[in-house]
C-alpha atoms as a PDB file:
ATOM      1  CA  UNK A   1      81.101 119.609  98.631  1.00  0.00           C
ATOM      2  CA  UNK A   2      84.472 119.965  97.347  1.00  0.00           C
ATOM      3  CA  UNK A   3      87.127 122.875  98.339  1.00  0.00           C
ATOM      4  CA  UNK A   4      87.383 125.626  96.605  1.00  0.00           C
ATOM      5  CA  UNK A   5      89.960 128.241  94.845  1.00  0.00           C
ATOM      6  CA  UNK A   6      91.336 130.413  98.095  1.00  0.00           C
ATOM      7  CA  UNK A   7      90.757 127.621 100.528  1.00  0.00           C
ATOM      8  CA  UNK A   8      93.372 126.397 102.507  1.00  0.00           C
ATOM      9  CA  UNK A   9      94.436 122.652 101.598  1.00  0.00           C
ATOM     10  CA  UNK A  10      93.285 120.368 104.643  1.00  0.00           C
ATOM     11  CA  UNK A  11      96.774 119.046 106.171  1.00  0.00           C
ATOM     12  CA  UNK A  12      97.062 115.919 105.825  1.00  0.00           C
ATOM     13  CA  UNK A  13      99.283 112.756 106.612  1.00  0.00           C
ATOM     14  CA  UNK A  14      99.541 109.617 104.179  1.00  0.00           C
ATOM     15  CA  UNK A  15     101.793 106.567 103.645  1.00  0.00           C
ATOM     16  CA  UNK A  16     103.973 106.122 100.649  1.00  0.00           C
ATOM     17  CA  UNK A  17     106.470 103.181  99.599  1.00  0.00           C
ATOM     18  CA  UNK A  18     110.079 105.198 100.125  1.00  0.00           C
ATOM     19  CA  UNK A  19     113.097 103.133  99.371  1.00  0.00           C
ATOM     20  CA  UNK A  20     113.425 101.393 102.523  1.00  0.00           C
ATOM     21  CA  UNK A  21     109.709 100.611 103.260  1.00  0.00           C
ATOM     22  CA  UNK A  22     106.418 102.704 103.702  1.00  0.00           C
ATOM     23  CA  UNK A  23     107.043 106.556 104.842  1.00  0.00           C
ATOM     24  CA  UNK A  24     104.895 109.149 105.820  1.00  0.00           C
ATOM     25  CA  UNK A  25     103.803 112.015 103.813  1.00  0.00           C
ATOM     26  CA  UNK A  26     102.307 114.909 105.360  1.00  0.00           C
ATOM     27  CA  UNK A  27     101.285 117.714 102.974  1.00  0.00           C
ATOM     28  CA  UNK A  28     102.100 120.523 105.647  1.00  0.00           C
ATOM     29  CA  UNK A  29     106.255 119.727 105.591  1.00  0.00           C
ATOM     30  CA  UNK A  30     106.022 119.639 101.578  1.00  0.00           C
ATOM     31  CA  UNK A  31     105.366 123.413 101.749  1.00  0.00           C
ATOM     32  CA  UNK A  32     107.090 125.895 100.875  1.00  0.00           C
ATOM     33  CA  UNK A  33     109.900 125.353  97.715  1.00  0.00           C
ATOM     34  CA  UNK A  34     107.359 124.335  95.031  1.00  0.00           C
ATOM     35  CA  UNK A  35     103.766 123.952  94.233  1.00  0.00           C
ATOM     36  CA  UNK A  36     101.981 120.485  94.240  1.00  0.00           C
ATOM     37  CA  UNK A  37      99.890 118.644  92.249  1.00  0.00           C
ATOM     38  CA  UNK A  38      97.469 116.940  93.535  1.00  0.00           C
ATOM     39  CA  UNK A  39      96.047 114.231  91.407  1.00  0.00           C
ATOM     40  CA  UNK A  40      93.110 111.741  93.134  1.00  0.00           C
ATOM     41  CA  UNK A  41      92.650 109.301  90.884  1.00  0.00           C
ATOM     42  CA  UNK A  42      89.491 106.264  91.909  1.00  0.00           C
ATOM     43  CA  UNK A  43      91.998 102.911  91.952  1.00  0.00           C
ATOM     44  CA  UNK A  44      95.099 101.315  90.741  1.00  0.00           C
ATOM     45  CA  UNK A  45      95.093  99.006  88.063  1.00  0.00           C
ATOM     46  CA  UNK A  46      92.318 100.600  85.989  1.00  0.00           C
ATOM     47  CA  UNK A  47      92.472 101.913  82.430  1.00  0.00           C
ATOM     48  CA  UNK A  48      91.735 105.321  82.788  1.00  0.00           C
ATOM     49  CA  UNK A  49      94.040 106.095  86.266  1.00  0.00           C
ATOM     50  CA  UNK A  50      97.217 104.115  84.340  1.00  0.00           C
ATOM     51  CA  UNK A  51      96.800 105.903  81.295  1.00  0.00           C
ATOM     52  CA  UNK A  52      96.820 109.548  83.671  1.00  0.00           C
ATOM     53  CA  UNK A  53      99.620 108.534  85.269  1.00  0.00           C
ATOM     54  CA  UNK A  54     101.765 107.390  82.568  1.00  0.00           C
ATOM     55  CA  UNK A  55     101.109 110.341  80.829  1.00  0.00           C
ATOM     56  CA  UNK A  56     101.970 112.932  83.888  1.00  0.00           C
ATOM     57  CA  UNK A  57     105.387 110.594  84.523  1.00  0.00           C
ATOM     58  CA  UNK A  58     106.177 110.990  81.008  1.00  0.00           C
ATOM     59  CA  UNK A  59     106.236 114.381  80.873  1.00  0.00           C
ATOM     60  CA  UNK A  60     107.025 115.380  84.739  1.00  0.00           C
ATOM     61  CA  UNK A  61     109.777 117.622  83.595  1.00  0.00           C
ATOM     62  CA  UNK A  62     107.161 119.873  82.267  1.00  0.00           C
ATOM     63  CA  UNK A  63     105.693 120.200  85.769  1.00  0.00           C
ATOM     64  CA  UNK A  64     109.173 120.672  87.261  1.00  0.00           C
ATOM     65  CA  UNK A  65     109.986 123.292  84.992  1.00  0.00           C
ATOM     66  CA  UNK A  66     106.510 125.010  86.327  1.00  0.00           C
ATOM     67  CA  UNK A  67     107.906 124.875  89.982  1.00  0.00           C
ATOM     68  CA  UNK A  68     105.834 121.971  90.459  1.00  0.00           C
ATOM     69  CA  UNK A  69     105.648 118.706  92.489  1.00  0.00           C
ATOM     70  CA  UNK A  70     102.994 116.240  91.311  1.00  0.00           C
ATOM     71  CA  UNK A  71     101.920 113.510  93.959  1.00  0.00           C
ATOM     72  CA  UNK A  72      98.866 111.230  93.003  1.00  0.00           C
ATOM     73  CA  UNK A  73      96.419 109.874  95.995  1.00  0.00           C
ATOM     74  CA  UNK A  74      94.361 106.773  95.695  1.00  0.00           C
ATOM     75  CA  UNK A  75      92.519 105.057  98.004  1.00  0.00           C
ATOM     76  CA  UNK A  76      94.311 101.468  97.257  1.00  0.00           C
ATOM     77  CA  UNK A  77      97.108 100.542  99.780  1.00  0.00           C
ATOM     78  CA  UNK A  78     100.234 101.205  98.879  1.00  0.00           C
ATOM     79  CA  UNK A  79     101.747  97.998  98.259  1.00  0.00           C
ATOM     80  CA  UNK A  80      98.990  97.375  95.760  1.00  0.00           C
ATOM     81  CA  UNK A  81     100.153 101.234  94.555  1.00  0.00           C
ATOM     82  CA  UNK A  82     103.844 100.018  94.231  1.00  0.00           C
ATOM     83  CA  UNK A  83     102.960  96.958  92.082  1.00  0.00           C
ATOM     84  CA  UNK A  84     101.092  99.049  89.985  1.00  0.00           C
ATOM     85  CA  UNK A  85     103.914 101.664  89.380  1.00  0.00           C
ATOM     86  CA  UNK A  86     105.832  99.140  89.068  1.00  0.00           C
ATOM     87  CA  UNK A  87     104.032  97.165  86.339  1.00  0.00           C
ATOM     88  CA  UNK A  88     103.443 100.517  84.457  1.00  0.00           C
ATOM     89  CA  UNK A  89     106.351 102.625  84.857  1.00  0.00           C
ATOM     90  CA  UNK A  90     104.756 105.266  86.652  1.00  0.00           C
ATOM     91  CA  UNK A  91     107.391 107.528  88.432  1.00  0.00           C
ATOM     92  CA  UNK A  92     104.974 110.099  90.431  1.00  0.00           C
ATOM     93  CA  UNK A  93     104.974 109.635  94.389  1.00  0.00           C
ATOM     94  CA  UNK A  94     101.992 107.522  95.236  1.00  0.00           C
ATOM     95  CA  UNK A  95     100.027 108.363  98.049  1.00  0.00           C
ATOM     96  CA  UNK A  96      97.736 106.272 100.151  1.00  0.00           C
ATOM     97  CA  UNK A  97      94.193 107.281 101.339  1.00  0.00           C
ATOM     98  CA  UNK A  98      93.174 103.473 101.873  1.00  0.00           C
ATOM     99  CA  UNK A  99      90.763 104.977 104.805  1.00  0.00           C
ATOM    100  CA  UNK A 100      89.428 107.632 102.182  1.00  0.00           C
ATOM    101  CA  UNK A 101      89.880 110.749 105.117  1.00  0.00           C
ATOM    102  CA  UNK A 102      91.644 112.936 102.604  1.00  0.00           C
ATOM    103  CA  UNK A 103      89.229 112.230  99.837  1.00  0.00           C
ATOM    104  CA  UNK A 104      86.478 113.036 102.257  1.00  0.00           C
ATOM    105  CA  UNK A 105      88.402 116.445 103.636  1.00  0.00           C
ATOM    106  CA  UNK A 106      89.157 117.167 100.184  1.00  0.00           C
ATOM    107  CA  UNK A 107      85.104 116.641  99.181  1.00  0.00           C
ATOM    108  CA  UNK A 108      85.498 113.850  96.076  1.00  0.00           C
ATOM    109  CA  UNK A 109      84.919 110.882  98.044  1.00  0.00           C
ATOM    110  CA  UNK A 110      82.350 109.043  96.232  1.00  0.00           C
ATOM    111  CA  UNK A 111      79.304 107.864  98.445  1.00  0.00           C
ATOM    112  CA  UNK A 112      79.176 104.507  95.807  1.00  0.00           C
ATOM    113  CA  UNK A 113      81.598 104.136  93.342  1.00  0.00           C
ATOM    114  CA  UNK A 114      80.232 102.940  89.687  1.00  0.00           C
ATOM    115  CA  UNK A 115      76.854 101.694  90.907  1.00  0.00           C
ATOM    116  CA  UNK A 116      75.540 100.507  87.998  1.00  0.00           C
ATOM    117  CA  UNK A 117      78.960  97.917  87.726  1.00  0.00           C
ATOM    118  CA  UNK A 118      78.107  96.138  90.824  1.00  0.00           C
ATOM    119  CA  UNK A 119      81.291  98.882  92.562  1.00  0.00           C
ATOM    120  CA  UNK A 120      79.611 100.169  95.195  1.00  0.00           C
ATOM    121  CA  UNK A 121      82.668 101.281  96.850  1.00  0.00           C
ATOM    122  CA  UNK A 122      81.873 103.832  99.243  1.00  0.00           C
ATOM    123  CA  UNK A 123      84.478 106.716  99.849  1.00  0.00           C
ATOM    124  CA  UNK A 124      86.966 106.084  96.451  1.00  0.00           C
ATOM    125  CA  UNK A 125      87.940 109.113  95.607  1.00  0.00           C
ATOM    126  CA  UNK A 126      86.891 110.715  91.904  1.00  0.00           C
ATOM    127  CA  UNK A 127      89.274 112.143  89.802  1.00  0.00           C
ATOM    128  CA  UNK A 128      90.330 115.392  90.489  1.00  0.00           C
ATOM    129  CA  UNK A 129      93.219 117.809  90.595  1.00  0.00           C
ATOM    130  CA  UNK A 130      94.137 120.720  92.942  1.00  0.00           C
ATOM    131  CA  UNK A 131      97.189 122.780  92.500  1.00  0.00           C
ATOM    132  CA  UNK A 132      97.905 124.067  96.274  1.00  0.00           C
ATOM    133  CA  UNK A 133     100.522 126.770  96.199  1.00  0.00           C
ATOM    134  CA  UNK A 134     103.721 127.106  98.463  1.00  0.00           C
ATOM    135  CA  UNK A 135     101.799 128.685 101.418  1.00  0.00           C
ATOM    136  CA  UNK A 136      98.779 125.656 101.369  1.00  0.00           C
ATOM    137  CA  UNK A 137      96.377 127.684  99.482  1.00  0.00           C
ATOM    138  CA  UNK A 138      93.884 125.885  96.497  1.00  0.00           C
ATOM    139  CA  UNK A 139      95.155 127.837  93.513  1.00  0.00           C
ATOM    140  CA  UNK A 140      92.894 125.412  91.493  1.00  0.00           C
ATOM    141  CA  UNK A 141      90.678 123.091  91.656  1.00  0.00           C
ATOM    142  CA  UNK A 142      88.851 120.485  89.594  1.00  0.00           C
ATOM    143  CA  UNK A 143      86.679 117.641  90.644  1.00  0.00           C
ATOM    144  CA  UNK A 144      85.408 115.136  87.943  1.00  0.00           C
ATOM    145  CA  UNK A 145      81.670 113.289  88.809  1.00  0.00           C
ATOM    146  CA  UNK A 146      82.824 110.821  85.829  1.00  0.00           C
ATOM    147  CA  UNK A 147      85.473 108.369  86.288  1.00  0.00           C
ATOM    148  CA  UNK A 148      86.479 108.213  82.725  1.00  0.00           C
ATOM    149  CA  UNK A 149      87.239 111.981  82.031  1.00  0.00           C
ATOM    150  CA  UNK A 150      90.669 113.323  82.599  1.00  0.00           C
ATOM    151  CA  UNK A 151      91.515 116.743  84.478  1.00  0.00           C
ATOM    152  CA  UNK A 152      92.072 119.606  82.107  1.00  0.00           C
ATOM    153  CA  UNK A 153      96.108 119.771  82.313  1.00  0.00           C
ATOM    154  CA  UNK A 154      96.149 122.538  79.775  1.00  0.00           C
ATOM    155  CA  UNK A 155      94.675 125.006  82.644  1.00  0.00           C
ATOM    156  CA  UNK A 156      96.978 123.170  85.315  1.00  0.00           C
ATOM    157  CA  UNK A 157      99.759 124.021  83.330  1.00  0.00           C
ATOM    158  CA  UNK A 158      98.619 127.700  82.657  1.00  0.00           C
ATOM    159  CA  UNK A 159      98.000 128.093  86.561  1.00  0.00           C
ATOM    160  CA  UNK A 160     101.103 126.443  87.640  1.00  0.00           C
ATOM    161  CA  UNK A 161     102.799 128.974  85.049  1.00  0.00           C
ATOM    162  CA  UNK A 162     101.196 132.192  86.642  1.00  0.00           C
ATOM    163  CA  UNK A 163     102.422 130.491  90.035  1.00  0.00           C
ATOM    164  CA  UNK A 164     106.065 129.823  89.084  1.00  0.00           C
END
């Protein structure tokens, strides 16, 4: 079952391609100066998850005027996460749940990814959004059973805007 509105976000640490090679991410020292964004998304390199993540790096600066930092977690590793930023211009910090814990603690791990399309991927995580607010509480939270629909960003935005 996935977390909830008032829960507290499960800490968690993941790696990320920094600059100078892969760095570590832990959601507890990002606390504090602004809200985050937390987009799962099932996979690089698929339609749906580029087209969400071109669309949120084109239009960041809304989210940073709303006091917000957006980070988006996939289960792919992250040099396949870098290549795909890289192909499609996609400026958000990618995070790497290649083991699928943090899709499990968060509760939208898939037990078998797209069944019926011979992916029976087992822990991807489905798309979802939580807003977790400066002190590491879920302020909002939306979990997706179908990988083609998109989070409602029109209630992020109005949450992140009663947050800033």
């Amino acid at each position: 079952m996935s977390l909830s509105t008032g829960s507290p976000a499960p800490d968690f640490t993941l790696a990320t391609l920094g600059a100078s090679g892969p760095e570590l991410f832990k959601l507890s020292e990002n606390l504090g100066q602004a809200n985050l964004l937390l987009l799962f998304v099932p996979m690089a390199f698929t339609g749906i998850c580029t087209k969400e993540f071109c669309e949120i790096s084109n239009g960041i600066n809304e989210f940073t005027k709303l006091n917000a930092r957006v980070v988006g977690i996939s289960g792919d590793n992250p040099f396949a996460q870098k290549a795909w930023a890289e192909k499609e211009n996609i400026t958000l910090q990618l995070l790497s749940d290649y083991d699928h814990h943090v899709a499990a603690a968060y509760g939208v791990a898939y037990q078998s990814f797209l069944p019926a399309k011979n992916l029976i991927m087992g822990g991807v995580p489905k798309r979802s959004a939580f807003i977790v607010d400066k002190a590491g509480i879920i302020q909002y939270a939306e979990v997706l059973e179908s990988p083609g629909d998109l989070p409602n960003f029109d209630a992020i935005k109005a949450k992140l805007a009663e947050l800033a």
